[in-house]
Protein backbone atom coordinates (compact mmCIF):
# COMPACT_ATOMS: atom_id res chain seq x y z
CA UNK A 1 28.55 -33.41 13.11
CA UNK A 2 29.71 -32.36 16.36
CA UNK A 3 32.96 -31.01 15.29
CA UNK A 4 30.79 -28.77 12.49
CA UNK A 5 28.70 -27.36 15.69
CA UNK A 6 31.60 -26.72 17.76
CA UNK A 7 32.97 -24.79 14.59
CA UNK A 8 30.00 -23.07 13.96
CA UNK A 9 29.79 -22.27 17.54
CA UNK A 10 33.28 -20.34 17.56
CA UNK A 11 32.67 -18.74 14.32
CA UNK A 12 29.63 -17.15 15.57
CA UNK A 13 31.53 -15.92 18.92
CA UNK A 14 34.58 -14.57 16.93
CA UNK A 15 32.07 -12.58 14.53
CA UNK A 16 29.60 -11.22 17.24
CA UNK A 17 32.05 -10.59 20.30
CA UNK A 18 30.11 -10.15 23.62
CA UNK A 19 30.30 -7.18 26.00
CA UNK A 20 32.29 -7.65 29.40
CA UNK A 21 30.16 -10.29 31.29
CA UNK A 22 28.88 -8.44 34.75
CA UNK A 23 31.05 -9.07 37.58
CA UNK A 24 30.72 -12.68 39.07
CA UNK A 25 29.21 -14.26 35.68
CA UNK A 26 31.14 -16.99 34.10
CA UNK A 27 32.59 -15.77 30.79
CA UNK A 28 31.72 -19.36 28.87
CA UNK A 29 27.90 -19.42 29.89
CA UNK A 30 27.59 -15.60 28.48
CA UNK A 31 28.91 -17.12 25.31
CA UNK A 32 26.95 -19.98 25.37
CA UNK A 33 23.96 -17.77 26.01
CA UNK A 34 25.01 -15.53 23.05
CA UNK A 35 25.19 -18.30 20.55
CA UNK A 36 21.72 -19.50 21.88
CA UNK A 37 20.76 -15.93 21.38
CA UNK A 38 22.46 -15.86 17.60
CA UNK A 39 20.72 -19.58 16.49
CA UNK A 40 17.12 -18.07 17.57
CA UNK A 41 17.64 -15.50 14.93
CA UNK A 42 16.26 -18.62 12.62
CA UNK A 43 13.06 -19.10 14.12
CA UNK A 44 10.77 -17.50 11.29
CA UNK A 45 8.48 -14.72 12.40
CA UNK A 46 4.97 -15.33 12.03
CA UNK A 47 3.14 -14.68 8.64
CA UNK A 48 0.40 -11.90 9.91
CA UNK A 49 -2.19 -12.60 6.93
CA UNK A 50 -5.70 -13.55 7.42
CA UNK A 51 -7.26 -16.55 6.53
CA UNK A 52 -8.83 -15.01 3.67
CA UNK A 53 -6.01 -13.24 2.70
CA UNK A 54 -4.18 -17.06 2.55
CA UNK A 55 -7.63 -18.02 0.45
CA UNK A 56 -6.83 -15.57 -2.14
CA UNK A 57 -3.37 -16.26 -2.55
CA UNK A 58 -3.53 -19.63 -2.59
CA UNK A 59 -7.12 -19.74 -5.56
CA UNK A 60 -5.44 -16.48 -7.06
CA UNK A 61 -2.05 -18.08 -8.21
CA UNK A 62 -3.25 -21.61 -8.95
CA UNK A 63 -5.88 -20.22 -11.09
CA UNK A 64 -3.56 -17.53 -12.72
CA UNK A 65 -1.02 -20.51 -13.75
CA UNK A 66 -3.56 -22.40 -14.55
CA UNK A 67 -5.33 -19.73 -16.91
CA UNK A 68 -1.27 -18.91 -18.11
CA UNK A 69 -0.88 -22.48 -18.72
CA UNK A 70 -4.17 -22.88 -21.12
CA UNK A 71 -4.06 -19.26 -23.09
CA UNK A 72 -0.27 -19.30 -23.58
CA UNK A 73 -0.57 -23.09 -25.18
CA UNK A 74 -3.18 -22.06 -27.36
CA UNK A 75 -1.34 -19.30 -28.70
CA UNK A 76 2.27 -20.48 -28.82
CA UNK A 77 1.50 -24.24 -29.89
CA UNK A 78 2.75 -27.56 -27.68
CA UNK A 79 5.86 -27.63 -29.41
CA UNK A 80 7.26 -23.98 -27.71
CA UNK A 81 8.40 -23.49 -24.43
CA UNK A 82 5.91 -21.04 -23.65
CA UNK A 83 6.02 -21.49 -19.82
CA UNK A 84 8.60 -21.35 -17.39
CA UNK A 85 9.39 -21.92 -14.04
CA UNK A 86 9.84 -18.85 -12.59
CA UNK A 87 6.44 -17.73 -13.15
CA UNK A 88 5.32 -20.06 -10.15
CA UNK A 89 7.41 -17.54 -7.84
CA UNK A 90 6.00 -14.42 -10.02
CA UNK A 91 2.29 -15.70 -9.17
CA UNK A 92 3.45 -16.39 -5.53
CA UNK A 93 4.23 -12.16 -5.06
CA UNK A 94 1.46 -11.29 -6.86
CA UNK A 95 -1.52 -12.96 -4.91
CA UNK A 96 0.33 -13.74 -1.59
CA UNK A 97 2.20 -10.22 -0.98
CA UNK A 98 0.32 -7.51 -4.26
CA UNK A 99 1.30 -4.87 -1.44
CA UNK A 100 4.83 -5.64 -2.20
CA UNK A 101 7.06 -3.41 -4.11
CA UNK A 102 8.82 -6.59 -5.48
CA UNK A 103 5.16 -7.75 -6.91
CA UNK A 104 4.23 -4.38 -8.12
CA UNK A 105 3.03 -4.46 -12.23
CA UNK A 106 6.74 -2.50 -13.38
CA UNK A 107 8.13 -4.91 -10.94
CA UNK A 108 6.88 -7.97 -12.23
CA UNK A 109 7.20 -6.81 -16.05
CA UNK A 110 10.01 -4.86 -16.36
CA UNK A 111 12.35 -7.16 -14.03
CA UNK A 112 11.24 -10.11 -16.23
CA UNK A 113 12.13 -8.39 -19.48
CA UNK A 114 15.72 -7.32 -18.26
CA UNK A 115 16.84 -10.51 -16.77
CA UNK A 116 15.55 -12.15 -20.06
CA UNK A 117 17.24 -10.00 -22.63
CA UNK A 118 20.87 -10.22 -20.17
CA UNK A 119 20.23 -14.19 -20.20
CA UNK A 120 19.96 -14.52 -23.77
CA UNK A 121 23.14 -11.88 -23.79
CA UNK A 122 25.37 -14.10 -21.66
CA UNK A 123 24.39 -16.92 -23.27
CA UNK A 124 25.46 -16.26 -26.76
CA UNK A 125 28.61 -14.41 -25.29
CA UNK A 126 29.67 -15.99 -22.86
CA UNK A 127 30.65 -20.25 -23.91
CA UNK A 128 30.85 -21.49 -20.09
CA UNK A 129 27.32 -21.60 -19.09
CA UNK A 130 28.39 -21.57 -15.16
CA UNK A 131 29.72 -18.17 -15.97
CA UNK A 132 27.64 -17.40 -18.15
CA UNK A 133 24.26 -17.99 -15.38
CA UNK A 134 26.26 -16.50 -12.49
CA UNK A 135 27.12 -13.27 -14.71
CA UNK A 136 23.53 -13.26 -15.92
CA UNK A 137 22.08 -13.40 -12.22
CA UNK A 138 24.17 -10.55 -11.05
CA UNK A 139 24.03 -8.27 -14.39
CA UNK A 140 20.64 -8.59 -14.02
CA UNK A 141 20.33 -7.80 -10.36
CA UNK A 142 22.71 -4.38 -11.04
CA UNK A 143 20.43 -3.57 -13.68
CA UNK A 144 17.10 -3.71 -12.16
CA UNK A 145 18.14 -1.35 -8.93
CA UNK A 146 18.14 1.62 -11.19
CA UNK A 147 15.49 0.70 -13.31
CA UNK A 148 13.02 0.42 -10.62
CA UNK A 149 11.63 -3.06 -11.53
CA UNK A 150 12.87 -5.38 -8.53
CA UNK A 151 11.39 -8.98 -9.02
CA UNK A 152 13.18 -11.79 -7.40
CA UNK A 153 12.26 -14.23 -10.14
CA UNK A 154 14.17 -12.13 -12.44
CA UNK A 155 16.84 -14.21 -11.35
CA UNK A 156 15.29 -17.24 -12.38
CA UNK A 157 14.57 -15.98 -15.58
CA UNK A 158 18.45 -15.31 -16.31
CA UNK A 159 18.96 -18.79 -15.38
CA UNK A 160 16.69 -20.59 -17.62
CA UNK A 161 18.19 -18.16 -20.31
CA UNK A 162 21.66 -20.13 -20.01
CA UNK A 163 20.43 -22.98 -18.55
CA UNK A 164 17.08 -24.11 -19.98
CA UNK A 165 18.75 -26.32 -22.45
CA UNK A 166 18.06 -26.75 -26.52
CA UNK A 167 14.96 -25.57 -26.91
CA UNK A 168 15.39 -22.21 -25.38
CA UNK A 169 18.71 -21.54 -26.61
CA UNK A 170 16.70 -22.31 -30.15
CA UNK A 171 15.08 -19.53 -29.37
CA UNK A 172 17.55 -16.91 -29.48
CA UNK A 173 16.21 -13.30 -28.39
CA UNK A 174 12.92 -14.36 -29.06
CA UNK A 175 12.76 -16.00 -25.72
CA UNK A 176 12.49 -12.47 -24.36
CA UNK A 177 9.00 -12.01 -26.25
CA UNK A 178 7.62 -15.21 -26.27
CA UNK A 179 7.17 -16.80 -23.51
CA UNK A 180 8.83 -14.17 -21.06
CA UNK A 181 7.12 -10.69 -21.86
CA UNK A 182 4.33 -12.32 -22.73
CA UNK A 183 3.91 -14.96 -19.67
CA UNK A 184 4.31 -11.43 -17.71
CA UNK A 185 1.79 -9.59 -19.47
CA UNK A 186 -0.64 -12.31 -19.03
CA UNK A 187 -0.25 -13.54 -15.64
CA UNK A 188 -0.32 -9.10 -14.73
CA UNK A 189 -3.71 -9.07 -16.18
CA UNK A 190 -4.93 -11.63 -14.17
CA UNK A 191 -3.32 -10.73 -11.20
CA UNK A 192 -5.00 -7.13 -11.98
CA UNK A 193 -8.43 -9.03 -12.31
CA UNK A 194 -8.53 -11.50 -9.44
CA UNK A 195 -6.90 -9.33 -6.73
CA UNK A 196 -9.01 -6.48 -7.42
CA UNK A 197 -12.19 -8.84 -7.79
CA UNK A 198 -11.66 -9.82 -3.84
CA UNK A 199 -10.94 -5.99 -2.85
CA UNK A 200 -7.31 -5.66 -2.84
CA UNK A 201 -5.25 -2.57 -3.75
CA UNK A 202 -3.74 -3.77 -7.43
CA UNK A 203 -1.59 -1.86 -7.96
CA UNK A 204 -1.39 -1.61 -4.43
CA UNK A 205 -1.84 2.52 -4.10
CA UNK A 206 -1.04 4.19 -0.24
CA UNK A 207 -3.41 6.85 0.78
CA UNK A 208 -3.00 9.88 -1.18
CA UNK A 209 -2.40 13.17 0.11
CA UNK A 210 -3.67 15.99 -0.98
CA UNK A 211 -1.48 19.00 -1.32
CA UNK A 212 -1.74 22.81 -1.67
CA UNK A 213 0.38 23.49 -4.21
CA UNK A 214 3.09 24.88 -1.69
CA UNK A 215 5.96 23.81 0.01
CA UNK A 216 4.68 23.18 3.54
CA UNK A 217 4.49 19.28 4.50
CA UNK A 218 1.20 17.79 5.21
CA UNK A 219 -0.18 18.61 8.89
CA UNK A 220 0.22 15.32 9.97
CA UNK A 221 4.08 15.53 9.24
CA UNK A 222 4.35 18.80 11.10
CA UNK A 223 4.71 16.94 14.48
CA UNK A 224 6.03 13.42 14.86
CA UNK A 225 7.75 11.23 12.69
CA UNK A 226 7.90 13.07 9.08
CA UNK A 227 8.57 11.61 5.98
CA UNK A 228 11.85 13.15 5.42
CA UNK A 229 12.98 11.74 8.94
CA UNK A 230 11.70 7.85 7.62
CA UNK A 231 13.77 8.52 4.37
CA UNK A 232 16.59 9.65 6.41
CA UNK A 233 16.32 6.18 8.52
CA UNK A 234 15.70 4.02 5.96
CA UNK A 235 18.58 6.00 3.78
CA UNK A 236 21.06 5.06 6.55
CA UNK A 237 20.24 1.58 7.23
CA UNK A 238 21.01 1.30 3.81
CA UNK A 239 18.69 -1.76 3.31
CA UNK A 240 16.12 -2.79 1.55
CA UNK A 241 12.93 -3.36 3.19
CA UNK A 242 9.78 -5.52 1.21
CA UNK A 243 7.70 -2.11 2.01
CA UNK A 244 7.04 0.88 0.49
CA UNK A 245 7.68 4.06 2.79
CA UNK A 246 3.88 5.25 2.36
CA UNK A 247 3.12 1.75 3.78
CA UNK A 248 5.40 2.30 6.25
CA UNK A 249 4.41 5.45 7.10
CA UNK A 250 1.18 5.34 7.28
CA UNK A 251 1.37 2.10 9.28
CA UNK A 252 3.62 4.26 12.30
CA UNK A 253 0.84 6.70 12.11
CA UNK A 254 -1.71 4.07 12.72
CA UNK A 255 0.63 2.77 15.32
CA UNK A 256 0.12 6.05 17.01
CA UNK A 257 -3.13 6.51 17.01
CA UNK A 258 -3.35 2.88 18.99
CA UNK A 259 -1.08 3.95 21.80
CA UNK A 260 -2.95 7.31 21.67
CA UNK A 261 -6.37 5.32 22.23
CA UNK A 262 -4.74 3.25 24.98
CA UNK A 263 -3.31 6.32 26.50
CA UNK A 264 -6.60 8.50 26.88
CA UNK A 265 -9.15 6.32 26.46
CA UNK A 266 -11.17 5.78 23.42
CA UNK A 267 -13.30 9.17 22.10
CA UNK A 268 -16.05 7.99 19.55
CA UNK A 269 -17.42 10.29 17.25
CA UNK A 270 -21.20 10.14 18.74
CA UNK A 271 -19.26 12.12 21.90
CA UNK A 272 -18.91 15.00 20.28
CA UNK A 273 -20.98 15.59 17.21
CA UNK A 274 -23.42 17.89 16.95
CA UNK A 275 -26.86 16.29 16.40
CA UNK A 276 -28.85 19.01 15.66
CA UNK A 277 -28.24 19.36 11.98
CA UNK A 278 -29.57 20.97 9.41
CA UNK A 279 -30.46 19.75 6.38
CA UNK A 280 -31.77 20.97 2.64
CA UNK A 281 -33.44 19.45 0.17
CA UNK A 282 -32.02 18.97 -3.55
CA UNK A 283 -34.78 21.01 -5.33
CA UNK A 284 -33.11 24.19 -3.07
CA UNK A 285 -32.39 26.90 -5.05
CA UNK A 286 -28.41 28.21 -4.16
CA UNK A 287 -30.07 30.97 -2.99
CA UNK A 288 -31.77 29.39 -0.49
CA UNK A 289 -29.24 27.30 0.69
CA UNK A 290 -26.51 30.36 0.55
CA UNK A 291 -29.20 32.07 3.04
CA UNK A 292 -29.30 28.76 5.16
CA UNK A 293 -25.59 29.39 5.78
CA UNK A 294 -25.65 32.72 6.70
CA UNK A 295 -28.90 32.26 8.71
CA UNK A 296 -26.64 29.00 10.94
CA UNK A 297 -23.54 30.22 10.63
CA UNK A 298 -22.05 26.97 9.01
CA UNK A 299 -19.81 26.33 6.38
CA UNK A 300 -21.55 23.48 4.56
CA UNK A 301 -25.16 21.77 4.87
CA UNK A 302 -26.20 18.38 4.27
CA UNK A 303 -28.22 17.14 1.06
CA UNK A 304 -31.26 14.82 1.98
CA UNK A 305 -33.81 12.65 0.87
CA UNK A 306 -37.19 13.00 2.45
CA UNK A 307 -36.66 10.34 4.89
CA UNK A 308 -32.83 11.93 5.66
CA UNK A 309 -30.97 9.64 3.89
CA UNK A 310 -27.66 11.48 2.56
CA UNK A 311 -27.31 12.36 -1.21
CA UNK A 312 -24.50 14.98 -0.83
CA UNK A 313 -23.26 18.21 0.65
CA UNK A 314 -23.25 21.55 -0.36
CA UNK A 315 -20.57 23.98 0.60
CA UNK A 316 -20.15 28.21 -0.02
CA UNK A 317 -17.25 26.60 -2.84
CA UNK A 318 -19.85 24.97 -4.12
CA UNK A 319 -22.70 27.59 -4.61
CA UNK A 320 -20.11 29.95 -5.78
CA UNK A 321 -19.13 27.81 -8.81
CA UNK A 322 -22.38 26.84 -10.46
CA UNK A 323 -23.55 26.77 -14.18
CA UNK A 324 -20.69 23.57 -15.09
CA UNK A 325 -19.01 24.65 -11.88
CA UNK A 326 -17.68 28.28 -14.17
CA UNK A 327 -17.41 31.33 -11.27
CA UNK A 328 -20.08 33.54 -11.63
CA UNK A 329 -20.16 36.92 -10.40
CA UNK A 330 -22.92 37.22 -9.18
CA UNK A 331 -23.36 33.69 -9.18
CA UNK A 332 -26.51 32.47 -10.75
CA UNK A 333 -28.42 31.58 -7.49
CA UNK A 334 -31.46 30.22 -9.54
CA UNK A 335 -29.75 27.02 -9.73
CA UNK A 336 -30.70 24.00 -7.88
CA UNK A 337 -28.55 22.69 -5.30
CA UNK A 338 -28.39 18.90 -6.64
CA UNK A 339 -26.82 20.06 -9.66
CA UNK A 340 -23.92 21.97 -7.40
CA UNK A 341 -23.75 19.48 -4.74
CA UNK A 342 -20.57 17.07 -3.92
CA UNK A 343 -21.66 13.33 -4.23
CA UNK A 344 -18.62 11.55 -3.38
CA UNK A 345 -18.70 12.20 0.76
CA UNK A 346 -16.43 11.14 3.35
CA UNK A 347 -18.26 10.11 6.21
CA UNK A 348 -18.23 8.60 9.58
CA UNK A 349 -20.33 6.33 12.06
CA UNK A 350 -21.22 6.98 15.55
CA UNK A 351 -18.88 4.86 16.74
CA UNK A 352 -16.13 5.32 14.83
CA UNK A 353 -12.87 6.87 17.04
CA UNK A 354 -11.42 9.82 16.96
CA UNK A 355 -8.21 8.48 15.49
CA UNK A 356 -10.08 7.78 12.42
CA UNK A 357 -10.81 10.85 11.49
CA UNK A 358 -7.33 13.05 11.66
CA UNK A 359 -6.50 11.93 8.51
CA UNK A 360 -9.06 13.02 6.89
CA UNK A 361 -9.49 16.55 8.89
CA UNK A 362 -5.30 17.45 8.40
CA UNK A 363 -3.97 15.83 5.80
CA UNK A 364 -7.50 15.11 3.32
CA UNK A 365 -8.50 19.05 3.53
CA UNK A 366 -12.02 18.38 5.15
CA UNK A 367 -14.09 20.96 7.24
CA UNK A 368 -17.22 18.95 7.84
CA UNK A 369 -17.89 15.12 7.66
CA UNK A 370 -21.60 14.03 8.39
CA UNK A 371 -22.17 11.22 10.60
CA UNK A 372 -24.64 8.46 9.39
CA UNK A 373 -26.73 5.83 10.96
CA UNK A 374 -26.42 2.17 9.67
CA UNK A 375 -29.67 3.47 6.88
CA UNK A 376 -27.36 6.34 5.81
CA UNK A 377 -29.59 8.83 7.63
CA UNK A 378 -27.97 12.05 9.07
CA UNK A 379 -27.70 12.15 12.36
CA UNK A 380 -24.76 14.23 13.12
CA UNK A 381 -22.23 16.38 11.91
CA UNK A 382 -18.47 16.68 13.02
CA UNK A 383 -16.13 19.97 12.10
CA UNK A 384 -12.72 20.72 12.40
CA UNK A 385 -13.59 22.97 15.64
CA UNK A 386 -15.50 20.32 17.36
CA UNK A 387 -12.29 17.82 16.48
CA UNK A 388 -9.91 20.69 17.82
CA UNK A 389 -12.16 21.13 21.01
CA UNK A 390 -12.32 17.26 21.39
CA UNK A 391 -8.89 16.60 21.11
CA UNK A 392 -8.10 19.61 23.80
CA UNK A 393 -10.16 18.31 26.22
CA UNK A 394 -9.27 14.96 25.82
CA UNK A 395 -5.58 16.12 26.70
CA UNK A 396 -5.66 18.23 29.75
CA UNK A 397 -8.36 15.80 31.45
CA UNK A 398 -5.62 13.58 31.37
C-alpha cells in the first residue's frame, strides 16, 4: 500500500511539474505541497439544492419507477423484460437535475433509442460480447454528440443490449420498442407531470428574449459579457459543461447584478416610482383614454377596479389596434378599453431592487411596469426614464 502511494505520488509530480520554488524554499516540501494540492481535487463540491428541491427528487423518481414498474407490467405481461436498469439513473436526471441538458425530454428519449438500436446491432454482429458492449458503449456515445440527445444512461442501455442475457437477446430489435422506447416515453410523461406539478421548468426553458426582427444583440449583450464571447469560451475550453449557455448566461448576469447591489447599495423600486398615477376605468371609451394620454403626457395608463386593484394596461399600441386588434384608420374610438387592454402584466413590488427590473426594461421591450401593493392595488408606476434617471444617479453619487 505504501509503495502504490509513493507511486502515485511521483506520477502525479511527473504529470503536473511545479514552477521554480521561491528562493530559500525546499524543493521536496513544494512537491509535497503540490500533491496535497492535486489529492484535494477529490473532495466533492457541495450539492447547492434546497431541501425541497432534494424532496422532489427523491418522491419524483421513486414514484416515477414505481408508476413505470406497475403500467409497463400490465401492458407487457410478467414474462417480458419490460424494465431495466438504467432507467433508475434516467429517473435520477430527470427529478434531481430537469435543468440539465443531459435530462432534457430529446435527451432522455432519443439517447435511449440510439444506444438501444447500436446494442442490439453489436450484439447480433459482433460474437464476443466484451467487444461487442465496449463497441456498443462508444458507437453509441459518437452517435449521440451529433444527434443532440446526450443521456448518460444511454450507455447502460448498450450494455444490457449485449449483456442482459437470454431473454433480451430473445428479443431481437424489439428490445428497442418494448421496453426501451417505451420505458422512456413513460417515465418522460411522468417526469413532465410531477416536475411541473411542484413548479419546475419541464422542459426546463431559459428566459426568452424578445427580438426585433434585426440583427442588433439584445441591450443587455451590448455591454459586458455577450453571448458570442460565452460561446467563444466555452468553444475553446472545448468541454462539456452539465449547463446550458442560457443558464449560464443568465446566471453571470445575475451574478452581476449582486456585485452591482453590493457595490452601490441596494435601490428598491418604492425610491423612485412615481406614486401619483393615473388610472381608468374598463368601461372607458378609447377615446377617452387616448385623451387621458395626451392630457398626462404618458405612454400607457393603468386599468382598475373600483377599489384600484389592477386588471390591465392600456397603451397608444393598444387603442390604435382595436375592433380584433385590425388597424383602423381612424381607429374606432367607441370601443371600450377592457376589450383593447393587455391582461398579462409584468409587474413589480415596492421593494423589489433595481436589478430586477433591467431585464425586463432592455432585453423584455417594456416602457412602463406598475407597481402593486401586496392586494394588487396600484400604487406606483416605474418607466424606462425614471430607470435611466435612477441608474445615473445611483452612479455618479458613488
Amino acid at each position: 500500500m505504501e509503495n502504490c502511494i509513493i507511486n502515485i505520488y511521483h506520477v502525479v509530480i511527473y504529470l503536473h511539474p511545479i514552477q521554480s520554488p521561491a528562493k530559500g524554499a525546499n524543493r521536496e516540501s513544494v512537491k509535497m505541497q503540490g500533491f496535497v494540492n492535486w489529492l484535494s481535487y477529490f473532495w466533492p463540491q457541495p450539492i447547492l439544492a434546497s431541501r425541497r428541491d432534494r424532496l422532489v427528487a427523491c418522491m419524483g423518481a421513486g414514484l416515477g419507477l414505481v408508476a413505470t414498474e406497475w403500467l409497463g407490467r400490465r401492458v407487457l405481461g410478467v414474462a417480458s423484460p419490460w424494465f431495466i436498469a438504467s432507467m433508475g439513473a434516467s429517473a435520477l436526471l430527470l427529478f434531481a437535475v430537469p435543468a440539465s441538458p443531459l435530462a432534457q425530454p430529446w435527451a432522455l428519449i432519443g439517447g435511449n433509442l440510439v444506444s438501444a438500436l447500436i446494442g442490439v446491432s453489436c450484439a447480433s454482429w459482433i460474437d464476443r460480447p466484451g467487444l461487442a458492449a465496449g463497441l456498443s458503449v462508444a458507437l453509441a456515445i459518437g452517435a449521440m454528440y451529433p444527434l443532440r440527445c446526450l443521456h448518460p444512461p444511454g450507455g447502460a442501455v448498450a450494455i444490457t443490449a449485449v449483456l442482459g442475457g437470454p431473454a433480451i437477446g430473445a428479443l431481437g430489435y424489439r428490445f428497442v420498442v418494448f421496453p426501451v422506447l417505451f420505458n422512456s416515453l413513460l417515465l418522460t410523461a411522468l417526469a413532465l407531470l410531477i416536475n411541473n406539478l411542484m413548479g419546475r421548468s419541464f422542459p426546463h426553458r431559459t428566459l426568452h428574449v424578445p427580438g426585433h426582427l434585426t440583427a442588433d444583440q439584445p441591450p443587455s449583450e451590448r455591454v459586458g459579457i455577450s453571448r458570442a464571447d460565452l460561446h467563444a469560451v466555452l468553444t475553446e475550453r472545448g468541454e462539456l459543461l452539465d449547463i446550458s449557455e442560457d443558464d449560464l448566461q443568465e446566471i453571470l448576469l445575475q451574478t452581476e447584478m449582486r456585485a452591482h447591489e453590493r457595490r452601490f447599495g441596494a435601490l428598491r423600486c418604492a425610491d423612485f416610482m412615481a406614486h401619483d398615477v393615473v388610472t381608468i376605468d374598463p368601461g372607458t371609451t378609447c377615446a377617452q383614454a387616448l385623451a387621458a394620454l395626451q392630457r398626462h403626457r404618458v405612454s400607457a395608463l393603468p386599468v382598475t377596479n373600483a377599489t384600484g386593484q389592477l386588471l390591465g394596461l392600456v397603451t397608444l399600441f393598444d387603442l390604435l389596434l382595436p375592433s380584433g386588434r385590425v388597424l383602423s384608420i381612424p381607429p374606432d374610438r367607441s370601443v371600450k378599453v377592457q376589450e383593447v387592454m393587455t391582461t398579462h402584466v409584468i409587474t413589480a413590488r415596492p421593494d423589489d431592487l433595481i436589478e430586477k427590473l433591467v431585464g425586463p426594461f432592455s432585453d423584455g421591450g417594456r416602457h412602463q411596469m406598475p407597481v402593486l401593493d401586496t392586494s394588487n392595488r396600484v400604487i406606483g408606476m416605474v418607466t424606462q426614464a425614471d430607470l435611466i434617471a435612477a441608474l445615473f444617479r445611483t452612479h455618479f453619487k458613488n
